[in-house]
Protein backbone atom coordinates (compact mmCIF):
# COMPACT_ATOMS: atom_id res chain seq x y z
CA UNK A 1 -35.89 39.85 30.00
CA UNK A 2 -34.38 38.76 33.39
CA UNK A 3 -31.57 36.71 34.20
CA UNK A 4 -33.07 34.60 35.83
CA UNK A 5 -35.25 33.70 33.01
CA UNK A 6 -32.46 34.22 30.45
CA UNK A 7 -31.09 31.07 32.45
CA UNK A 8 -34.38 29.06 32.74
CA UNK A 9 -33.95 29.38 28.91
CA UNK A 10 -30.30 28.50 28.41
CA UNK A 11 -31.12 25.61 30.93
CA UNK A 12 -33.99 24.37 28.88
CA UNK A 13 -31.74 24.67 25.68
CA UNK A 14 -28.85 23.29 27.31
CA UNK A 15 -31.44 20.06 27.95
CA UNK A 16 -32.78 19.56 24.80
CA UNK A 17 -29.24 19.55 23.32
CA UNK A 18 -27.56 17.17 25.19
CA UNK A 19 -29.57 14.66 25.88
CA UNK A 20 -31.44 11.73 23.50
CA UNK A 21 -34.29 9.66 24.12
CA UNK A 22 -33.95 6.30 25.69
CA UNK A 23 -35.88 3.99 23.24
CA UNK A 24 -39.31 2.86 24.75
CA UNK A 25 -38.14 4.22 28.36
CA UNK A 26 -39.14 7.96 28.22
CA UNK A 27 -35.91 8.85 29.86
CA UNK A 28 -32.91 10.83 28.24
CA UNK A 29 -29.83 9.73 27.65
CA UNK A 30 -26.68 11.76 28.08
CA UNK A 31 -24.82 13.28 24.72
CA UNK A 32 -21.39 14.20 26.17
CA UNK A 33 -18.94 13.41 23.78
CA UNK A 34 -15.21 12.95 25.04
CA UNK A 35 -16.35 12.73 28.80
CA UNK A 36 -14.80 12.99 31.93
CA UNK A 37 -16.29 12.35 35.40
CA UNK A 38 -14.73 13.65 38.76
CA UNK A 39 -15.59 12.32 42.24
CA UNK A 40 -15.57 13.84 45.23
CA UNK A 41 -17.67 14.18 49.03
CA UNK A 42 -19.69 11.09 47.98
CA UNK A 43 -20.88 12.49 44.10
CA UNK A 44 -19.70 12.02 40.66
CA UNK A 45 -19.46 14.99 38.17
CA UNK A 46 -19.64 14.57 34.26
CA UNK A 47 -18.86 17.02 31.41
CA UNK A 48 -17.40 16.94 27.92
CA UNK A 49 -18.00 18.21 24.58
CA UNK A 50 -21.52 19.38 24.38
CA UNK A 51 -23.50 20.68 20.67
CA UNK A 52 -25.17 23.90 20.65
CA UNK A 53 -24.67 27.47 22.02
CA UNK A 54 -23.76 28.55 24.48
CA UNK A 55 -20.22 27.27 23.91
CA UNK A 56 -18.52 26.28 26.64
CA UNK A 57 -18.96 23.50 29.09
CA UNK A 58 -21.83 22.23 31.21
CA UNK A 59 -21.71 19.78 34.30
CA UNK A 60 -24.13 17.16 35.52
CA UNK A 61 -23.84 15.74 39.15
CA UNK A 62 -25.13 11.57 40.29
CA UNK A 63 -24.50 9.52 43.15
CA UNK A 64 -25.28 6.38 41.23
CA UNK A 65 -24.03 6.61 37.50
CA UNK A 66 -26.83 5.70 36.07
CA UNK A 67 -29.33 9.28 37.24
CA UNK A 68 -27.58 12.78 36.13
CA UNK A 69 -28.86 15.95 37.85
CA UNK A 70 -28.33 19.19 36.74
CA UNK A 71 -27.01 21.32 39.81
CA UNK A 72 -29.50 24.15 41.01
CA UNK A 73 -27.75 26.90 39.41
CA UNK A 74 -26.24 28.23 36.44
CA UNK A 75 -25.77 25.13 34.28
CA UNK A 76 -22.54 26.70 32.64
CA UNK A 77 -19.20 25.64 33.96
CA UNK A 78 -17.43 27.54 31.50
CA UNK A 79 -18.49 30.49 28.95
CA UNK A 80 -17.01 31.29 25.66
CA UNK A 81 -15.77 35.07 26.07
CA UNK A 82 -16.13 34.66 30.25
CA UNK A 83 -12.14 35.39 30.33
CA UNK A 84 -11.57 32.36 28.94
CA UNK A 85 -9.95 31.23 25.74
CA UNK A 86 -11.13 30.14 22.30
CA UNK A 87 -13.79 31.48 19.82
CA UNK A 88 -15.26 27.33 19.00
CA UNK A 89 -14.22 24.05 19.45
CA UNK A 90 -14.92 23.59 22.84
CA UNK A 91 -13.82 19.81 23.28
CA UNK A 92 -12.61 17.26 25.39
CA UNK A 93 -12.75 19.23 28.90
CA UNK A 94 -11.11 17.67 31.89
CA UNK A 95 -11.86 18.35 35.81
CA UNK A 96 -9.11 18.10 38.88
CA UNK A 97 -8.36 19.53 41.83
CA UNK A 98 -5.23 21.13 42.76
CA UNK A 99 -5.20 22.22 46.74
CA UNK A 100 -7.74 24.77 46.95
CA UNK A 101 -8.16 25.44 43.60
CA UNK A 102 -10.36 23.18 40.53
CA UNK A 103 -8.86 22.54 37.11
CA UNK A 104 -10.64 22.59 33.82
CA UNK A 105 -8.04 21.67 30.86
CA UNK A 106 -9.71 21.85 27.55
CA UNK A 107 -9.26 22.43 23.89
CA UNK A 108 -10.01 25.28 21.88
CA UNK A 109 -9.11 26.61 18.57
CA UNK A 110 -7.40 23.61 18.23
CA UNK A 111 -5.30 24.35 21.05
CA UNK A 112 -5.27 22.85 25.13
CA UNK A 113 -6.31 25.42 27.81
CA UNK A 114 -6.13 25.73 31.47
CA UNK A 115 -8.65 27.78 33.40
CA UNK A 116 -9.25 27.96 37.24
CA UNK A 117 -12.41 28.48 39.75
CA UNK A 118 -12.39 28.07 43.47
CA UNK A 119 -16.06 25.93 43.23
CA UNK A 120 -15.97 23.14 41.52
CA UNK A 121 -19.48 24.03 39.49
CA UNK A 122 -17.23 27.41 38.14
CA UNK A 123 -17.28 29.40 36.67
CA UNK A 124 -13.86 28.51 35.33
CA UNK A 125 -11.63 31.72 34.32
CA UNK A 126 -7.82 32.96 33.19
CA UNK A 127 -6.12 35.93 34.84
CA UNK A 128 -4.27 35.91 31.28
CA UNK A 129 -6.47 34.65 28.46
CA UNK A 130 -4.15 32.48 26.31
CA UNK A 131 -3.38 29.01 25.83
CA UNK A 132 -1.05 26.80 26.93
CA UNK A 133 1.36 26.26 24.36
CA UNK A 134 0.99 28.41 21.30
CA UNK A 135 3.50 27.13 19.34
CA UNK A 136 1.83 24.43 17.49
CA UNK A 137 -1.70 23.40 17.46
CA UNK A 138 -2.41 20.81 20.55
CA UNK A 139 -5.39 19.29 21.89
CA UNK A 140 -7.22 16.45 23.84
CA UNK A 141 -5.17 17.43 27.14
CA UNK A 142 -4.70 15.60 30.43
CA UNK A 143 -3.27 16.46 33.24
CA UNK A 144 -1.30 13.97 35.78
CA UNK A 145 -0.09 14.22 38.66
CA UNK A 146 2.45 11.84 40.22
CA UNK A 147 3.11 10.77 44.10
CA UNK A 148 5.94 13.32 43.70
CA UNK A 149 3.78 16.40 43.30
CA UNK A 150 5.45 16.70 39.27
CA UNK A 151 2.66 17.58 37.25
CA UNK A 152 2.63 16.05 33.64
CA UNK A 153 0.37 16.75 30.73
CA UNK A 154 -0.54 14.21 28.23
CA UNK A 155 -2.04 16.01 24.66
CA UNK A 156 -2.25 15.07 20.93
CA UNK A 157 0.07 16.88 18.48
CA UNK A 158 -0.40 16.78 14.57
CA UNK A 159 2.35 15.57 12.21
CA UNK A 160 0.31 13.72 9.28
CA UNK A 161 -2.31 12.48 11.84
CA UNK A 162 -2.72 12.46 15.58
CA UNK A 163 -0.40 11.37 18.16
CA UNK A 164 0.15 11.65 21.58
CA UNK A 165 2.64 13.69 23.87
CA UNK A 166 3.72 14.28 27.36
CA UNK A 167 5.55 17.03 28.46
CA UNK A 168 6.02 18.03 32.40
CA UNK A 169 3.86 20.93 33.23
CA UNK A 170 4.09 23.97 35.32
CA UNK A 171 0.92 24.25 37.11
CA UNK A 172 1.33 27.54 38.42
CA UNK A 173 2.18 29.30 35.06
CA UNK A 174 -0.29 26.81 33.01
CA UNK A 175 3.21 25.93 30.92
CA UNK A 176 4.77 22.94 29.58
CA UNK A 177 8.67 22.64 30.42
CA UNK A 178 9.59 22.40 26.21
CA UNK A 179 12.69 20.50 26.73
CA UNK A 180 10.93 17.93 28.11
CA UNK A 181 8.30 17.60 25.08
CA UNK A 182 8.38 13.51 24.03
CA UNK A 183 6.11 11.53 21.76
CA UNK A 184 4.24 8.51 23.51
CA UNK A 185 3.13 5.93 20.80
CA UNK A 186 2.99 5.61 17.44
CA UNK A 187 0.35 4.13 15.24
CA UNK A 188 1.61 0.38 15.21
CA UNK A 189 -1.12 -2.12 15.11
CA UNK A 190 -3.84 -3.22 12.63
CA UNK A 191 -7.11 -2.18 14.96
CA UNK A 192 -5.45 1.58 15.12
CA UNK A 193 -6.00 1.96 11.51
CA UNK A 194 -8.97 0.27 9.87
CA UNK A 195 -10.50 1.01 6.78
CA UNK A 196 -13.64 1.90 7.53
CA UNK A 197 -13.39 6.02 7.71
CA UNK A 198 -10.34 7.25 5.56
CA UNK A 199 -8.16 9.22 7.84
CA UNK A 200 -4.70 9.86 8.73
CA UNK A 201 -3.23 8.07 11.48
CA UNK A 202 -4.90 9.11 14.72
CA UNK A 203 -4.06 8.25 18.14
CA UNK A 204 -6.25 10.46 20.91
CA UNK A 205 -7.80 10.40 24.25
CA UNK A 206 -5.26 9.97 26.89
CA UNK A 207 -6.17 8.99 30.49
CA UNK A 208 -3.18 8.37 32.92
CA UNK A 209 -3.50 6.29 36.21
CA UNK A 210 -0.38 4.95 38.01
CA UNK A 211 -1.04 1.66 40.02
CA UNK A 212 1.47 -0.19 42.11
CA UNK A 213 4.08 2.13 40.33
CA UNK A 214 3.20 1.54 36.60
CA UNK A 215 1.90 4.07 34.81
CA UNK A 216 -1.19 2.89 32.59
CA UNK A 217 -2.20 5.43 29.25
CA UNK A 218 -5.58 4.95 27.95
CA UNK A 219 -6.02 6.24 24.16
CA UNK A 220 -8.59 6.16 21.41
CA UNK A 221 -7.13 5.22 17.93
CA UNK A 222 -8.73 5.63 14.75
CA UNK A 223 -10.71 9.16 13.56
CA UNK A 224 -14.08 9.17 15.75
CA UNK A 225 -16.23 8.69 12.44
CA UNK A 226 -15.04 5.34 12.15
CA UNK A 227 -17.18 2.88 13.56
CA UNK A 228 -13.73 0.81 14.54
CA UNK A 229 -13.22 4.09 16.85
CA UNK A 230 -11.56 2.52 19.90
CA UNK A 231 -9.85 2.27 22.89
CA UNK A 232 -6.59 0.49 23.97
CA UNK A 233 -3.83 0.90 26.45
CA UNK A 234 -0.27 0.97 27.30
CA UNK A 235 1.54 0.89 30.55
CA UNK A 236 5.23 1.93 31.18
CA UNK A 237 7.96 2.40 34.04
CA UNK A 238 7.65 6.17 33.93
CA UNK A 239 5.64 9.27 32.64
CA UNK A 240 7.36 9.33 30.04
CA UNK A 241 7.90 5.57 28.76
CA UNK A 242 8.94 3.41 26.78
CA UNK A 243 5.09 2.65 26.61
CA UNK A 244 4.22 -1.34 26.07
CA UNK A 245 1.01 -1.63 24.39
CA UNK A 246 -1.49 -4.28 25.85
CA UNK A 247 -1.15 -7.20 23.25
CA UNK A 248 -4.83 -7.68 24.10
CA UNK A 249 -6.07 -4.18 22.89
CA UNK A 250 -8.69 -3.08 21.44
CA UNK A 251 -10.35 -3.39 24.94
CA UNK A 252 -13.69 -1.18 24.27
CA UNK A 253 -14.65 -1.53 20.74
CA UNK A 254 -18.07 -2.07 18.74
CA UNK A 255 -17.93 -5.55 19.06
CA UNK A 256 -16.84 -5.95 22.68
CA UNK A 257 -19.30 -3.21 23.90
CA UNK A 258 -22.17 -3.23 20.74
CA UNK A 259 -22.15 0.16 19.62
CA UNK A 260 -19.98 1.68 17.05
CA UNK A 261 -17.42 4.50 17.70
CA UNK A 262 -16.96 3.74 21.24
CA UNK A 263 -13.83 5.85 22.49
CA UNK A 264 -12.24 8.88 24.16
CA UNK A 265 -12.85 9.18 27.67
CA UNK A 266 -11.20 8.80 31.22
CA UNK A 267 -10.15 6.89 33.98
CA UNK A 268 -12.15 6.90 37.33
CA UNK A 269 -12.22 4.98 40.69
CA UNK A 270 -16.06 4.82 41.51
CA UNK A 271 -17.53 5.72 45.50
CA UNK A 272 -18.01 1.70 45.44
CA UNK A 273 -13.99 1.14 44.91
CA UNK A 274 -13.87 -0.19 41.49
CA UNK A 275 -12.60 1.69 38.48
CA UNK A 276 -14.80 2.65 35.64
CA UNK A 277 -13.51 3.87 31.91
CA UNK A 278 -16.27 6.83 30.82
CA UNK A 279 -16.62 6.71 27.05
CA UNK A 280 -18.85 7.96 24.18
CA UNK A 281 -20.62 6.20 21.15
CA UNK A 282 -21.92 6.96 17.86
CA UNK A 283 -26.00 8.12 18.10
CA UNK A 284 -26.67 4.90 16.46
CA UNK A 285 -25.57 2.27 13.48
CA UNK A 286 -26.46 5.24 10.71
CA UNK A 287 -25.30 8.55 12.62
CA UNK A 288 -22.52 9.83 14.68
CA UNK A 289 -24.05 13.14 16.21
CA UNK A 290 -25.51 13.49 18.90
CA UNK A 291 -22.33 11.04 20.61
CA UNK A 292 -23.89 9.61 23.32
CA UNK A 293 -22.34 9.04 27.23
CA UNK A 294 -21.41 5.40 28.60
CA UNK A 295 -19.81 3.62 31.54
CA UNK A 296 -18.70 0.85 31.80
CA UNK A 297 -17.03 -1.18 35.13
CA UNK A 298 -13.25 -2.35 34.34
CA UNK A 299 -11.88 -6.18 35.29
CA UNK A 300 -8.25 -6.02 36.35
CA UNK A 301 -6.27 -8.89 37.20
CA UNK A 302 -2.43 -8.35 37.94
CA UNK A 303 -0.43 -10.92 36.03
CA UNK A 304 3.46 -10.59 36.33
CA UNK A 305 3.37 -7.57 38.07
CA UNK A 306 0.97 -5.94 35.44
CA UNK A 307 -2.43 -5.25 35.34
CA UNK A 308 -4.64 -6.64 32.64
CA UNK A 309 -7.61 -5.19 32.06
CA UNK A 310 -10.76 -5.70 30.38
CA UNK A 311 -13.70 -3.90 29.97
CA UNK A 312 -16.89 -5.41 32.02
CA UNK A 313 -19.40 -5.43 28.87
CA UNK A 314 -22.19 -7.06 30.59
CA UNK A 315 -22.60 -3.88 32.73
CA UNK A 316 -22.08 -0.74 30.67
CA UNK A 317 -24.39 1.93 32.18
CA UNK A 318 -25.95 3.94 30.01
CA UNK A 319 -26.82 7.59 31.86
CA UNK A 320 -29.72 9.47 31.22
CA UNK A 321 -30.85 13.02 32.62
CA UNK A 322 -33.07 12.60 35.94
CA UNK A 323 -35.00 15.03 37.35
């Protein structure tokens, strides 16, 4: 067989697995699970946790949102055994740019991972295979960087459920600074915790944006089974806190946006100037798998000096595979 039909095959799989039918439409909808989308030279670039083999990460490219293209090549970002780390659990991948060089973080074997590539379709690689703190199992990472050039990253650490840290980071090593380790939130309010899917405590998801010099955290509380699955936030006078939690959260849940298990995702400023919150939902009211890939527009309005912000759920875009 030849590569280049050992690809056309992986690409047709690749397909098939991630994406759903959009009832009555004949269109397919995107199944990322914890997504992220990146923006840059005029396009928008989505990936997250994908089903299926090959494991890794795929990436889909759009101008408008709503139509995903696969790019023209190889539609593997990031291959398990490629000189990267992790044998499964391929989750919750996030893109950046740092000078000349793109970013994937994501977790594996239950642990966060940085790998590097010089385009930002990949292939995404380590010079030393590990992750980045083996000490204790981490995952969901995000990486931050403030107006200062201090990179921070935000990540969930177990202790009888989930809960967020932050902990400065060392870009050029791919370390956290230990000393610096600190808890963000802890699991405080009734819509964190509902009784819908028995879990532990589980706060997950982070997203950090700094506007007018307040830093905002976006999280996902409750276990992603739940159909109460949802997303709040927090804002604070540094990267590391105290953290005030919105007294309006939940702001994406099932009954704001109409689909259960609506959570974990990120933070982006769209081409038209307006900020977005990427997010994923159960398959439908009976199933979880395939999670499938929404947007929806944000509404902020600064109110003593804060911003409040509320999910736009007249316009969540629902983005389906276009080619």
């Amino acid at each position: 067989m030849t590569m280049e039909r050992l690809l056309t095959i992986i690409w047709i799989a690749t397909v098939m697995l991630q994406s759903c039918s959009v009832r009555g439409q004949g269109q397919k909808e995107i199944c990322f699970a914890d997504p992220t989308v990146y923006v840059e030279n005029g396009k928008y670039y989505l990936t997250g946790t994908r089903t299926g083999e090959p494991s890794g990460f795929t990436v889909l490219e759009s101008e408008d949102l709503l139509h995903w293209n696969y790019p023209d090549r190889d539609t593997m970002i990031l291959h398990k055994g490629d000189s990267t780390f992790g044998n499964k659990g391929f989750w919750a991948p996030q893109l950046l740019r740092d000078g000349d060089m793109y970013r994937l973080t994501y977790t594996a074997d239950e642990q966060t991972v940085l790998s590097s590539s010089d385009n930002i379709f990949g292939p995404y690689r380590q010079k030393d295979i590990k992750p980045i703190d083996g000490s204790a199992k981490n995952i969901d990472s995000y990486i931050f960087r403030d107006d200062d050039g201090k990179y921070y990253l935000y990540h969930v650490r177990f202790n009888r459920g989930n809960y967020i840290w932050v902990a400065e980071f060392d870009m050029e090593n791919g370390r956290i600074i230990p000393e610096t380790l600190k808890q963000c939130l802890d699991c405080t309010e009734d819509w964190e915790m509902t009784p819908n899917y028995k879990s532990n405590p589980v706060m997950e998801g982070p997203a950090v944006r700094k506007w007018d010099g307040v830093y905002y955290m976006f999280y996902s509380a409750n276990h992603f089974m739940n159909i109460d699955y949802a997303v709040g936030y927090a804002w604070a006078p540094t990267p590391f806190g105290p953290w005030t939690k919105n007294p309006g959260n939940p702001i994406i849940d099932r009954h704001i946006v109409g689909e259960n298990g609506s959570g974990h995702g990120d933070v982006f400023k769209g081409l038209d100037g307006k900020y977005y919150y990427v997010y994923h939902v159960h398959n439908s009211d009976t199933g979880v798998q395939p999670r499938k890939t929404r947007i929806v527009p944000l509404k902020m309005i600064k109110e003593d000096g804060i911003f409040r912000i509320r999910a736009d759920k007249d316009n969540v875009i629902i983005p389906v595979y276009h080619r």
